[in-house]
C-alpha atoms as a PDB file:
ATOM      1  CA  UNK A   1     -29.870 -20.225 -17.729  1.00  0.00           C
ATOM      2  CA  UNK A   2     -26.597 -18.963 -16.052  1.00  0.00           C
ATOM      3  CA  UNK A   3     -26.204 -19.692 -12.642  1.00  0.00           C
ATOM      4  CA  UNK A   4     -24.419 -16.047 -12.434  1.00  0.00           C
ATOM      5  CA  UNK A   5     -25.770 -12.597 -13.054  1.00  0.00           C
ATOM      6  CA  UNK A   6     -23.037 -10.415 -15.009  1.00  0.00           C
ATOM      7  CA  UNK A   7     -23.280  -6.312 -13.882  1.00  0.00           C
ATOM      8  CA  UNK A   8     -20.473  -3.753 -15.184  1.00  0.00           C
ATOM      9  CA  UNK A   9     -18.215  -6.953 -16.035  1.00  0.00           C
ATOM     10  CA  UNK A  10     -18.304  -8.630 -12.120  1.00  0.00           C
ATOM     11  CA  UNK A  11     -20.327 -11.944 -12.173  1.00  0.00           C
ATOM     12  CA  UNK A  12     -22.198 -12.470  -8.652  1.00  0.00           C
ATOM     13  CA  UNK A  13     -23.748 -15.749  -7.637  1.00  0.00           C
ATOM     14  CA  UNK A  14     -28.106 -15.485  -8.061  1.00  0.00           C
ATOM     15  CA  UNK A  15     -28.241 -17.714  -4.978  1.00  0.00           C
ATOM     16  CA  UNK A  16     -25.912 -16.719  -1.875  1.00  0.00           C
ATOM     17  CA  UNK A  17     -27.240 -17.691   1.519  1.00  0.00           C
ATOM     18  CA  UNK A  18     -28.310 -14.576   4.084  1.00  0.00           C
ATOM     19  CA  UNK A  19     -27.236 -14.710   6.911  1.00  0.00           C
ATOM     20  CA  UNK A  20     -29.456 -12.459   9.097  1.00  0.00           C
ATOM     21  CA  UNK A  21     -30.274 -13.755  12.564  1.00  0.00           C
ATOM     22  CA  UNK A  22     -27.751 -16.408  12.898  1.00  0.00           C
ATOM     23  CA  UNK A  23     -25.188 -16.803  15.089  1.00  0.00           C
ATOM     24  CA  UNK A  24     -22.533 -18.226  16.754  1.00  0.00           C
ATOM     25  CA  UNK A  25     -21.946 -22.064  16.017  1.00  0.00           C
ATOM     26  CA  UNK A  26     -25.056 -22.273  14.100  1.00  0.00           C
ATOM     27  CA  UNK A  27     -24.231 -19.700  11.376  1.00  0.00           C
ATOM     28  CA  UNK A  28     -20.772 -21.322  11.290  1.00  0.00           C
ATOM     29  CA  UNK A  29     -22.303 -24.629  10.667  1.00  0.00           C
ATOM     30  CA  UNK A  30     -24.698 -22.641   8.288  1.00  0.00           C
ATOM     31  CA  UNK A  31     -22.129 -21.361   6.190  1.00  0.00           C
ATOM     32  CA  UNK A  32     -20.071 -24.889   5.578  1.00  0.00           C
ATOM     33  CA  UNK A  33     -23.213 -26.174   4.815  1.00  0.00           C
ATOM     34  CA  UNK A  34     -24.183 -23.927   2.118  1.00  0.00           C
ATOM     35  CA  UNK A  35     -20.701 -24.078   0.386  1.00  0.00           C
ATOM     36  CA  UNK A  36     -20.993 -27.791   0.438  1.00  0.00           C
ATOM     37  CA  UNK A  37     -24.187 -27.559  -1.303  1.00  0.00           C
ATOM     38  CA  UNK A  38     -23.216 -25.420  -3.927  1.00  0.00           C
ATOM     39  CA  UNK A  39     -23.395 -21.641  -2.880  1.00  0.00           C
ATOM     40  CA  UNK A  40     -20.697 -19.292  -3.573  1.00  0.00           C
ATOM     41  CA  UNK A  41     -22.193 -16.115  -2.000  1.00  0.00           C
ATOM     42  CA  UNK A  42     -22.536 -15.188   1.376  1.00  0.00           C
ATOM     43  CA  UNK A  43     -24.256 -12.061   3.383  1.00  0.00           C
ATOM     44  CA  UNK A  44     -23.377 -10.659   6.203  1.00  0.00           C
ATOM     45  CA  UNK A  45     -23.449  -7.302   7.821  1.00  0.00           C
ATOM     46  CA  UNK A  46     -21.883  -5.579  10.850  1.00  0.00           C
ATOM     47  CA  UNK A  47     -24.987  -5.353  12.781  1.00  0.00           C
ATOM     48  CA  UNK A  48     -26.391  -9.055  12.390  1.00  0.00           C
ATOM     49  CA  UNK A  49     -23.576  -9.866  14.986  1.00  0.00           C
ATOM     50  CA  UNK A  50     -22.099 -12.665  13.204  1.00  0.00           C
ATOM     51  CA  UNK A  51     -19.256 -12.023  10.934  1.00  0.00           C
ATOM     52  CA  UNK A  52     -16.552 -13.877  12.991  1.00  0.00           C
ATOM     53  CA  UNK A  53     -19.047 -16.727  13.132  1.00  0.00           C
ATOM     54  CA  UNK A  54     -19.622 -16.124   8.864  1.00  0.00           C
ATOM     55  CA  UNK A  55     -15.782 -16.429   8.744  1.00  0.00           C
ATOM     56  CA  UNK A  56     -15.314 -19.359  10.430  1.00  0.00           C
ATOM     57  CA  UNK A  57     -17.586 -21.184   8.463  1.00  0.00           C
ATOM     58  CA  UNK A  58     -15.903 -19.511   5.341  1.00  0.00           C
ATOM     59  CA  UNK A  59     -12.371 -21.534   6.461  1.00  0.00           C
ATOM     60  CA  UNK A  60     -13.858 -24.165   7.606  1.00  0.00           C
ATOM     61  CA  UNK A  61     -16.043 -25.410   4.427  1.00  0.00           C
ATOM     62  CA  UNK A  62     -12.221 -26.092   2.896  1.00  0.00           C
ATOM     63  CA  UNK A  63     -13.418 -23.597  -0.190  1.00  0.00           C
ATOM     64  CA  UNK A  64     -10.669 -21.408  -1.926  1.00  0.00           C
ATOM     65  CA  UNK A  65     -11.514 -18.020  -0.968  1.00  0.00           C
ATOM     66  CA  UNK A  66     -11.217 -16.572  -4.432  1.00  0.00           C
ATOM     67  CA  UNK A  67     -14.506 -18.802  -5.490  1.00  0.00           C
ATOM     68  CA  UNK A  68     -16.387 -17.465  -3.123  1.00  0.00           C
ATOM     69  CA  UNK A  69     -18.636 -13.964  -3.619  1.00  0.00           C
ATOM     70  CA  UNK A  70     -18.491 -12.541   0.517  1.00  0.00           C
ATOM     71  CA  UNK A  71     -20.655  -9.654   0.989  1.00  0.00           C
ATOM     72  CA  UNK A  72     -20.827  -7.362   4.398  1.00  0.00           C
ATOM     73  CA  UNK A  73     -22.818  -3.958   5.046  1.00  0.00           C
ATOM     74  CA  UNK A  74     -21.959  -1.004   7.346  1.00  0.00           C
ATOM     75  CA  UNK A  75     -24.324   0.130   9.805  1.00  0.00           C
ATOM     76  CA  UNK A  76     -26.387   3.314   8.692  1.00  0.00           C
ATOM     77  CA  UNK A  77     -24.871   4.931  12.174  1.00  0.00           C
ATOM     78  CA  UNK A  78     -20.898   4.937  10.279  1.00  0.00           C
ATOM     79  CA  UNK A  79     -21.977   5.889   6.856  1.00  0.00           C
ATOM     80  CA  UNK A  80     -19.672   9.147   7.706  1.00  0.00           C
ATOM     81  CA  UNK A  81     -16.546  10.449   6.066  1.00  0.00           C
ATOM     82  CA  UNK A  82     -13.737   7.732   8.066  1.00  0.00           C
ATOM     83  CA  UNK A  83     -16.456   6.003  10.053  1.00  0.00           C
ATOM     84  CA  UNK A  84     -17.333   4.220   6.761  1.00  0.00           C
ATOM     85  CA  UNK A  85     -13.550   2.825   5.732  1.00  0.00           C
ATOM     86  CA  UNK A  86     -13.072   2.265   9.910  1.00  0.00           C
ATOM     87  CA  UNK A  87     -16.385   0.181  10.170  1.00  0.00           C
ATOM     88  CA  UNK A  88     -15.559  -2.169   6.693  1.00  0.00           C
ATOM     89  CA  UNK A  89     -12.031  -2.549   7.916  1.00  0.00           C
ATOM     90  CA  UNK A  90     -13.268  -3.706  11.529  1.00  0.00           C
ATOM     91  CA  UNK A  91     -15.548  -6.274   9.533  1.00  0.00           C
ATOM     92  CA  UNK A  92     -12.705  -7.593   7.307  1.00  0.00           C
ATOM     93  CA  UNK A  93     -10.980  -8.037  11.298  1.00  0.00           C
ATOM     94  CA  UNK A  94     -13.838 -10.207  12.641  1.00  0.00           C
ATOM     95  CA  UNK A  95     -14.692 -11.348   8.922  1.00  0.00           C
ATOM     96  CA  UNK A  96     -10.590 -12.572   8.573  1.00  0.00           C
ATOM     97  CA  UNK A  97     -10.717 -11.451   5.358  1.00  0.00           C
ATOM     98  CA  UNK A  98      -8.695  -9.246   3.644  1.00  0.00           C
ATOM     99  CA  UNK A  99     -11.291  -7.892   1.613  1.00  0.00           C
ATOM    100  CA  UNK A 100     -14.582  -8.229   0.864  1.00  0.00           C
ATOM    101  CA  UNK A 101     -16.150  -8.756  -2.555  1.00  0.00           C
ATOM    102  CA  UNK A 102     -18.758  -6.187  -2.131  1.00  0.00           C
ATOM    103  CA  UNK A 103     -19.207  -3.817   1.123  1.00  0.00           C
ATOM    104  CA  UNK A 104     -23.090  -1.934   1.032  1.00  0.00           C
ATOM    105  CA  UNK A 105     -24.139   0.963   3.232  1.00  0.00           C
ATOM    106  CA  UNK A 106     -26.632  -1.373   4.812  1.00  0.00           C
ATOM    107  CA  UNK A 107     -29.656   1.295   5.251  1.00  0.00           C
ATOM    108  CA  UNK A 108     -29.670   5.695   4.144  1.00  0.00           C
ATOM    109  CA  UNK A 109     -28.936   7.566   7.136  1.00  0.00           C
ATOM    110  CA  UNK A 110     -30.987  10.946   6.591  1.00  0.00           C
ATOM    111  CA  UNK A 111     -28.879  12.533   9.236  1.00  0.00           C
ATOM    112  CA  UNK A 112     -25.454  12.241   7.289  1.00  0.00           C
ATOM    113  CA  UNK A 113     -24.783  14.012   3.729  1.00  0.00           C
ATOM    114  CA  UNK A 114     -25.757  10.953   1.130  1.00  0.00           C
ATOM    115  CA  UNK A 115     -22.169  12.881  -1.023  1.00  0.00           C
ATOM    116  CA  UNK A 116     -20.225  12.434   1.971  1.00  0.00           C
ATOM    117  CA  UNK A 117     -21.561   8.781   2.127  1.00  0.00           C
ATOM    118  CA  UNK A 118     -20.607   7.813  -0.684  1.00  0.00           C
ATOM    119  CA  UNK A 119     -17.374   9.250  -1.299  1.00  0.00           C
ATOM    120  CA  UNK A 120     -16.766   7.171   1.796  1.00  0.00           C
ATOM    121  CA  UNK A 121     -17.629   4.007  -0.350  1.00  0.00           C
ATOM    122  CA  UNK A 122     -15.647   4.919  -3.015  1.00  0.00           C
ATOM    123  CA  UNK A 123     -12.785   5.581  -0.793  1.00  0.00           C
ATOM    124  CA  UNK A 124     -13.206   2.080   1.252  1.00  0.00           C
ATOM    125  CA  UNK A 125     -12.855   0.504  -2.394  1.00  0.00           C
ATOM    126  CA  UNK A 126      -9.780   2.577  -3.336  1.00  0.00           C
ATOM    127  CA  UNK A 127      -8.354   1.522  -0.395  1.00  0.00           C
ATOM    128  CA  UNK A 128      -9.058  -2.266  -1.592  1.00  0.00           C
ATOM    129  CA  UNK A 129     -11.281  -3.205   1.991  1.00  0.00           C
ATOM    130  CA  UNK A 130     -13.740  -4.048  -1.111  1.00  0.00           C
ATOM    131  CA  UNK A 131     -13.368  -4.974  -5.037  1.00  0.00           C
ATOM    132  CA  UNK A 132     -17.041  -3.661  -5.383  1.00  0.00           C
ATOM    133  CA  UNK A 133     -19.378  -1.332  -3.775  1.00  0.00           C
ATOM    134  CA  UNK A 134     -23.122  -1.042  -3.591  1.00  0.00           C
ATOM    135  CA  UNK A 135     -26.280  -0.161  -0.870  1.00  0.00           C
ATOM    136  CA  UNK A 136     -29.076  -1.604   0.110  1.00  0.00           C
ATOM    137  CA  UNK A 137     -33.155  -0.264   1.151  1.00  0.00           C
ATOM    138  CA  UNK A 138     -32.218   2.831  -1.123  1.00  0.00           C
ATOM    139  CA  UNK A 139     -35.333   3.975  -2.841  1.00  0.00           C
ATOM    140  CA  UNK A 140     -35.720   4.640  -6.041  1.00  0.00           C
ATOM    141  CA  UNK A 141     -34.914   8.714  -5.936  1.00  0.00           C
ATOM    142  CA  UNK A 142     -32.407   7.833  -3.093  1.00  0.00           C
ATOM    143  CA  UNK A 143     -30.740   5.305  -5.705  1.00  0.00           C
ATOM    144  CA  UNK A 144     -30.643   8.350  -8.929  1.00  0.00           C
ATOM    145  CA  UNK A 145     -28.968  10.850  -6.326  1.00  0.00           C
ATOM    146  CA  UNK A 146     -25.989   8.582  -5.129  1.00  0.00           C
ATOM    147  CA  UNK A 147     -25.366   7.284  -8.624  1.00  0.00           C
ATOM    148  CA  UNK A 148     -24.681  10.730  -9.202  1.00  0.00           C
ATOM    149  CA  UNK A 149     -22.273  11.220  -6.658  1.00  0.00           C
ATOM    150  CA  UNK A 150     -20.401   7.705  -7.082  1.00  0.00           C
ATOM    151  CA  UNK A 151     -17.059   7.199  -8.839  1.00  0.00           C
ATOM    152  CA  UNK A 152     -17.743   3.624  -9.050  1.00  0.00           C
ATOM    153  CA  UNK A 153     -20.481   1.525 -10.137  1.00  0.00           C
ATOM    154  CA  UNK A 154     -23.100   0.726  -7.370  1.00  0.00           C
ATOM    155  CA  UNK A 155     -23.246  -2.908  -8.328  1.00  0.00           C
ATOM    156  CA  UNK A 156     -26.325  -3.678  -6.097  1.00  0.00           C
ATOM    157  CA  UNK A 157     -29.454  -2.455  -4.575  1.00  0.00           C
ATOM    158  CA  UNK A 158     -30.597  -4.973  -1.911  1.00  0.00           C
ATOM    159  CA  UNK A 159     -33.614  -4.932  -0.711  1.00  0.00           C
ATOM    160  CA  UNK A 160     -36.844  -6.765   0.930  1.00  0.00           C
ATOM    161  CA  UNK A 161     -38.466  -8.002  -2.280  1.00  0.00           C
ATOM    162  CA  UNK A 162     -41.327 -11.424  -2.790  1.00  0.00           C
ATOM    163  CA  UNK A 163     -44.046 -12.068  -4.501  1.00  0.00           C
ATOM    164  CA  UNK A 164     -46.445 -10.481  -1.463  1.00  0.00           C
ATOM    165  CA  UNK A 165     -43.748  -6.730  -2.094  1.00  0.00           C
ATOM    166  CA  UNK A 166     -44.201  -5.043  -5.293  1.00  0.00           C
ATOM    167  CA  UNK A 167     -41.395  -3.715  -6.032  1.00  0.00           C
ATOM    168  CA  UNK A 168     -41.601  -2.554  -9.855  1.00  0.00           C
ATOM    169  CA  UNK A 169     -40.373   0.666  -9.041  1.00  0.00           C
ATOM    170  CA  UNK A 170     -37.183   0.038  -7.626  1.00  0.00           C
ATOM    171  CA  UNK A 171     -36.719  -2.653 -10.420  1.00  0.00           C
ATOM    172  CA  UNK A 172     -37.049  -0.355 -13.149  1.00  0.00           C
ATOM    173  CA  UNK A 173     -34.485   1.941 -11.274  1.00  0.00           C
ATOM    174  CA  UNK A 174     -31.873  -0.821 -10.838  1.00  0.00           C
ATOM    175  CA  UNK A 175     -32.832  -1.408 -14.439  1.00  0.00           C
ATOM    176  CA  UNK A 176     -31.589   2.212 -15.473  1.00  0.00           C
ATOM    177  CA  UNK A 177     -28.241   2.362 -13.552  1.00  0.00           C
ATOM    178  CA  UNK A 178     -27.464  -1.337 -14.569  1.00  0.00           C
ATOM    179  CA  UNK A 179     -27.551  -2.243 -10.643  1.00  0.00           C
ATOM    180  CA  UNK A 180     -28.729  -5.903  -9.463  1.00  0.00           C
ATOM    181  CA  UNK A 181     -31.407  -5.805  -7.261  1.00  0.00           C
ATOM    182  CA  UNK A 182     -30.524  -8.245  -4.150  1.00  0.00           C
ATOM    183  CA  UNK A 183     -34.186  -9.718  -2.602  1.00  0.00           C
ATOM    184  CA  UNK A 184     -33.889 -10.610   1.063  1.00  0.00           C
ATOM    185  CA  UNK A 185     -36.981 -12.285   2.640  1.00  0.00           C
ATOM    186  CA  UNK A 186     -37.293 -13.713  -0.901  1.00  0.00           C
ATOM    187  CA  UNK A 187     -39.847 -16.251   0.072  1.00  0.00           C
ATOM    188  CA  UNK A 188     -42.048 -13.757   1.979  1.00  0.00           C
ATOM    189  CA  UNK A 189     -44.446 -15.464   4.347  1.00  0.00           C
ATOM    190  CA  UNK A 190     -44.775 -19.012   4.579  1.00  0.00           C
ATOM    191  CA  UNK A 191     -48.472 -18.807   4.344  1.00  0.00           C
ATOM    192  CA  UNK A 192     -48.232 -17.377   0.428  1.00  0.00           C
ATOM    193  CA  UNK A 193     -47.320 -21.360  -0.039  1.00  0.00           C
ATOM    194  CA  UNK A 194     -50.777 -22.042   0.852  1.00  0.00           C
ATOM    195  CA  UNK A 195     -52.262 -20.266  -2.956  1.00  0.00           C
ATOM    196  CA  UNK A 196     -53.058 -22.790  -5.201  1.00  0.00           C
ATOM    197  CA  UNK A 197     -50.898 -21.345  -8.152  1.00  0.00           C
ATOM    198  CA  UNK A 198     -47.724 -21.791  -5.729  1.00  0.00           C
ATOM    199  CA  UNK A 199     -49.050 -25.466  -4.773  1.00  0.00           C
ATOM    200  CA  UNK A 200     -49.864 -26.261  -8.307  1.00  0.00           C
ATOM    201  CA  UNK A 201     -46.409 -25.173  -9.910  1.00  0.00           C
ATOM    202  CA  UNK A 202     -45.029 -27.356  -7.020  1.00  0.00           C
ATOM    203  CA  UNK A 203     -46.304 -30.399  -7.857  1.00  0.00           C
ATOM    204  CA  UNK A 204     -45.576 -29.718 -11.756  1.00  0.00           C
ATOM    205  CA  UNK A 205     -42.260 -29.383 -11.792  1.00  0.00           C
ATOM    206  CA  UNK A 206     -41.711 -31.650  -8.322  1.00  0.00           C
ATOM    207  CA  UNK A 207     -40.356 -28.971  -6.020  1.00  0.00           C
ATOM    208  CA  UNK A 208     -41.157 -26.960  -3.297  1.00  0.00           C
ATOM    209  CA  UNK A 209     -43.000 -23.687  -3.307  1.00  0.00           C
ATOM    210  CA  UNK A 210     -39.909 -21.880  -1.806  1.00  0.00           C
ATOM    211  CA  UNK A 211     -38.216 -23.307  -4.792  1.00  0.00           C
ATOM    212  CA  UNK A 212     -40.912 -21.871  -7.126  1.00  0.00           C
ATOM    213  CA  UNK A 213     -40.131 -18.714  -5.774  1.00  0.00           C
ATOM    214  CA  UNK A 214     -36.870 -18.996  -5.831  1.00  0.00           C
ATOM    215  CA  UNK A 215     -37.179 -19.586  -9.586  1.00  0.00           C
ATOM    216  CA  UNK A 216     -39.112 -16.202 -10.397  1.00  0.00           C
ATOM    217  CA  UNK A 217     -36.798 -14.299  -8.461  1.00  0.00           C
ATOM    218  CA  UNK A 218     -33.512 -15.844 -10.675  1.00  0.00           C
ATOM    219  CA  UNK A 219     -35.503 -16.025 -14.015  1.00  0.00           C
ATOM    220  CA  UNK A 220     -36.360 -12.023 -13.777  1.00  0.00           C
ATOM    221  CA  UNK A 221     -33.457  -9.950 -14.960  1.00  0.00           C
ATOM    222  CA  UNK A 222     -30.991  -8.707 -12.815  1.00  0.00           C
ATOM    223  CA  UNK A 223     -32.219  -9.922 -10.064  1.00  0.00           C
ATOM    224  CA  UNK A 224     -30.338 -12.350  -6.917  1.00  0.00           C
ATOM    225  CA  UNK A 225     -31.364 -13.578  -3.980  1.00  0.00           C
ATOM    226  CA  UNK A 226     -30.550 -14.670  -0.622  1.00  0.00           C
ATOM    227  CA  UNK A 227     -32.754 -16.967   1.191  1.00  0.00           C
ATOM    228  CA  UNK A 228     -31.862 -17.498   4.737  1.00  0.00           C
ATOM    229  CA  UNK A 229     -31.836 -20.928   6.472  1.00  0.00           C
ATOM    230  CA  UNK A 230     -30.084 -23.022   9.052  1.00  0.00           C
ATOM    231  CA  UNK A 231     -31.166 -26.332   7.971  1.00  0.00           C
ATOM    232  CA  UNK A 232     -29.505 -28.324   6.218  1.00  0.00           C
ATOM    233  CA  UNK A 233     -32.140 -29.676   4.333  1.00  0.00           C
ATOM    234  CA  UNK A 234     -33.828 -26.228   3.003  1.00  0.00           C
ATOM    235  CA  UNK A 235     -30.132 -24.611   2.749  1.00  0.00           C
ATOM    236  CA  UNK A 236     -29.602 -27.358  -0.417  1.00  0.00           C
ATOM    237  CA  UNK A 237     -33.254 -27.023  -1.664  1.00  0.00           C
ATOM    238  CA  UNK A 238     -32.849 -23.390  -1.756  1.00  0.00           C
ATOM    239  CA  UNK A 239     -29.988 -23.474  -4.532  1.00  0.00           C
ATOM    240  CA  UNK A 240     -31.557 -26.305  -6.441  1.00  0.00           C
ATOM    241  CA  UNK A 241     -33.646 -24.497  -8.793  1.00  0.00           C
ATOM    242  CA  UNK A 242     -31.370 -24.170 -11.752  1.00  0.00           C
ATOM    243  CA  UNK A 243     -33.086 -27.776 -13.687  1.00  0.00           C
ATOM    244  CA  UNK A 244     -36.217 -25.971 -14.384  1.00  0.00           C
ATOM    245  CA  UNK A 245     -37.733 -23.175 -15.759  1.00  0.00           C
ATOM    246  CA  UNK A 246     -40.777 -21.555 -15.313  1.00  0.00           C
ATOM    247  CA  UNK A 247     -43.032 -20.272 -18.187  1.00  0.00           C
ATOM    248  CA  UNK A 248     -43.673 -16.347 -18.862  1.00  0.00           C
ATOM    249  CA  UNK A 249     -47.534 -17.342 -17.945  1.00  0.00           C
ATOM    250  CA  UNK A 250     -46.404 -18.878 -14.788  1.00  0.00           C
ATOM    251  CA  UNK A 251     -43.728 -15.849 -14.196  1.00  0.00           C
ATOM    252  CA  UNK A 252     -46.934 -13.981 -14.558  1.00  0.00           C
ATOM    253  CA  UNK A 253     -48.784 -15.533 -12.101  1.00  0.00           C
ATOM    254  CA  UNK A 254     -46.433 -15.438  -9.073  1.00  0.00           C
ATOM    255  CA  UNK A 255     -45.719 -11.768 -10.067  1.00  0.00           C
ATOM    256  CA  UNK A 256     -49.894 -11.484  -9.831  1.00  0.00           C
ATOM    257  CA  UNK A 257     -49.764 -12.618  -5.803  1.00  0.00           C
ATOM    258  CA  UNK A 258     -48.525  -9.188  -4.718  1.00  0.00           C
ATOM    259  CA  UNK A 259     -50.430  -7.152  -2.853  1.00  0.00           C
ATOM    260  CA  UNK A 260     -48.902  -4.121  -1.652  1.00  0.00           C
ATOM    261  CA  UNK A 261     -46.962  -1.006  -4.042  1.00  0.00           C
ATOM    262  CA  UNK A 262     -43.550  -0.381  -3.371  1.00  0.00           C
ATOM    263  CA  UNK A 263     -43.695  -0.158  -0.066  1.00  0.00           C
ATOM    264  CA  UNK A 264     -40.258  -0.513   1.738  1.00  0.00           C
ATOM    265  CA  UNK A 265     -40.240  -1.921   5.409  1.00  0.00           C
ATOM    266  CA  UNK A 266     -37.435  -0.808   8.049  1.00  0.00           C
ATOM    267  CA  UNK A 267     -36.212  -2.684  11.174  1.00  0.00           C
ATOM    268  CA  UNK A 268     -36.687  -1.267  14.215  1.00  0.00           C
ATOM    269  CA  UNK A 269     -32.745  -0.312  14.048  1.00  0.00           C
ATOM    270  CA  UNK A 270     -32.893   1.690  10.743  1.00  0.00           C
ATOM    271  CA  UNK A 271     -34.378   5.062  10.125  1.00  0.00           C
ATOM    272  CA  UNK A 272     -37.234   6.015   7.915  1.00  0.00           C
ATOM    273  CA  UNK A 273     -35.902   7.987   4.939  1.00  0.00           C
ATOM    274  CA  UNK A 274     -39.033   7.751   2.230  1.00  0.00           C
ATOM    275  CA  UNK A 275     -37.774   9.645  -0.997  1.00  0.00           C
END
């Protein structure tokens, strides 16, 4: 299996690292680390506070910048017409960058036209701040209605997704439009490692259970994901899940530990926009 997943001819990374909650020297450190181990995607977003910090790791790791798949979001507060293209190019500023690879509108913003939202996004990309657009926590009908309005593919749909989060729904949307459907939080709860299905595909194929998970998230189609760490240790495990496969039985099974329907959870910083 390709380490890659290919969407309307780009090729993105199905392991990048996320980034959410680091900062400062330890998400610098974070970032060297994972493109020492391997990764070649990186997430970011205005409002996690650490771009400069994701930067500096991104010159410091010594890694040509054109290998590397950087992704940022703009808050759901400058999704406006010229907010948008001023919030991605303040990002590239802290970021270093001259461009992204792909810029998201990080959450809906009921309060500003979705048309005039993404004519923003389209307009950020002619302007080259980004090669590709996308968004991210878009449900399903939210998804439909702004691929209607876009110019440009929407090359992702990220979103909270593990094997607790059924998410079928918003898979068989991404499905439609050809998007990739991004997973943060793809390991869910560390006490899901606890079920015996997790434990026993562990010890079969001699990895972790976060690795198991891992696995199922890469092996369904379309679908990425961006585990977040700051050790060392886990940051390496995390990408090293591309020796083994898992059967369609044991696919089955992990799929089988969910336990809620599409249900979409929102920070305390994002509005509530259920479509």
């Amino acid at each position: 299996m390709s380490d890659h997943v290919v969407a309307h001819g780009v090729a993105i990374p199905k392991i990048g690292l996320g980034t959410w909650r680091l900062r400062d020297e330890a998400c610098a450190v974070a970032v060297q680390e994972a493109l020492r181990a391997g990764y070649r995607h990186i997430d970011t977003a205005a409002v996690y506070e650490n771009e400069a910090a994701v930067g500096e790791g991104l010159r410091a790791a010594g890694v040509a910048r054109e290998e590397i798949f950087v992704t940022t979001k703009v808050p759901h507060t400058q999704i406006g017409a010229g907010d948008l293209q001023r919030s991605a190019e303040a990002s590239l500023q802290r970021l270093g960058l001259r461009n992204v690879d792909l810029l998201l509108i990080h959450w809906p913003n009921p309060a500003i036209a979705l048309q005039e939202s993404i004519a923003a996004l389209n307009d950020a990309k002619r302007l080259g701040l980004a090669k590709h657009i996308g968004v991210s926590n878009f449900p399903a009908g939210l998804l439909a209605e702004a691929w209607r309005y876009t110019r440009e593919p929407l090359l992702v749909n990220q979103c909270e997704y593990h094997p607790q989060l059924d998410q079928s729904t918003m898979l068989r949307a991404c499905r439609t439009h050809g998007t990739v459907f991004t997973s943060y939080c793809p390991i869910g709860r560390a006490a899901a490692f606890d079920e015996p299905r997790l434990v026993a595909l562990a010890e079969k194929y001699r990895k972790t259970p976060a690795q198991i998970v891992l696995r199922w998230h890469v092996q369904q189609p379309q679908v990425i994901a961006i585990p977040k760490s700051a050790n060392a240790g886990r940051i390496a495990e995390n990408i090293a899940i591309f020796d083994f496969n898992l059967t369609d039985a044991e696919m089955a099974d992990i799929s089988a530990l969910k336990r809620a329907a599409g249900r979409m959870i929102s920070p305390a910083h994002a509005p509530r926009w259920d479509a």
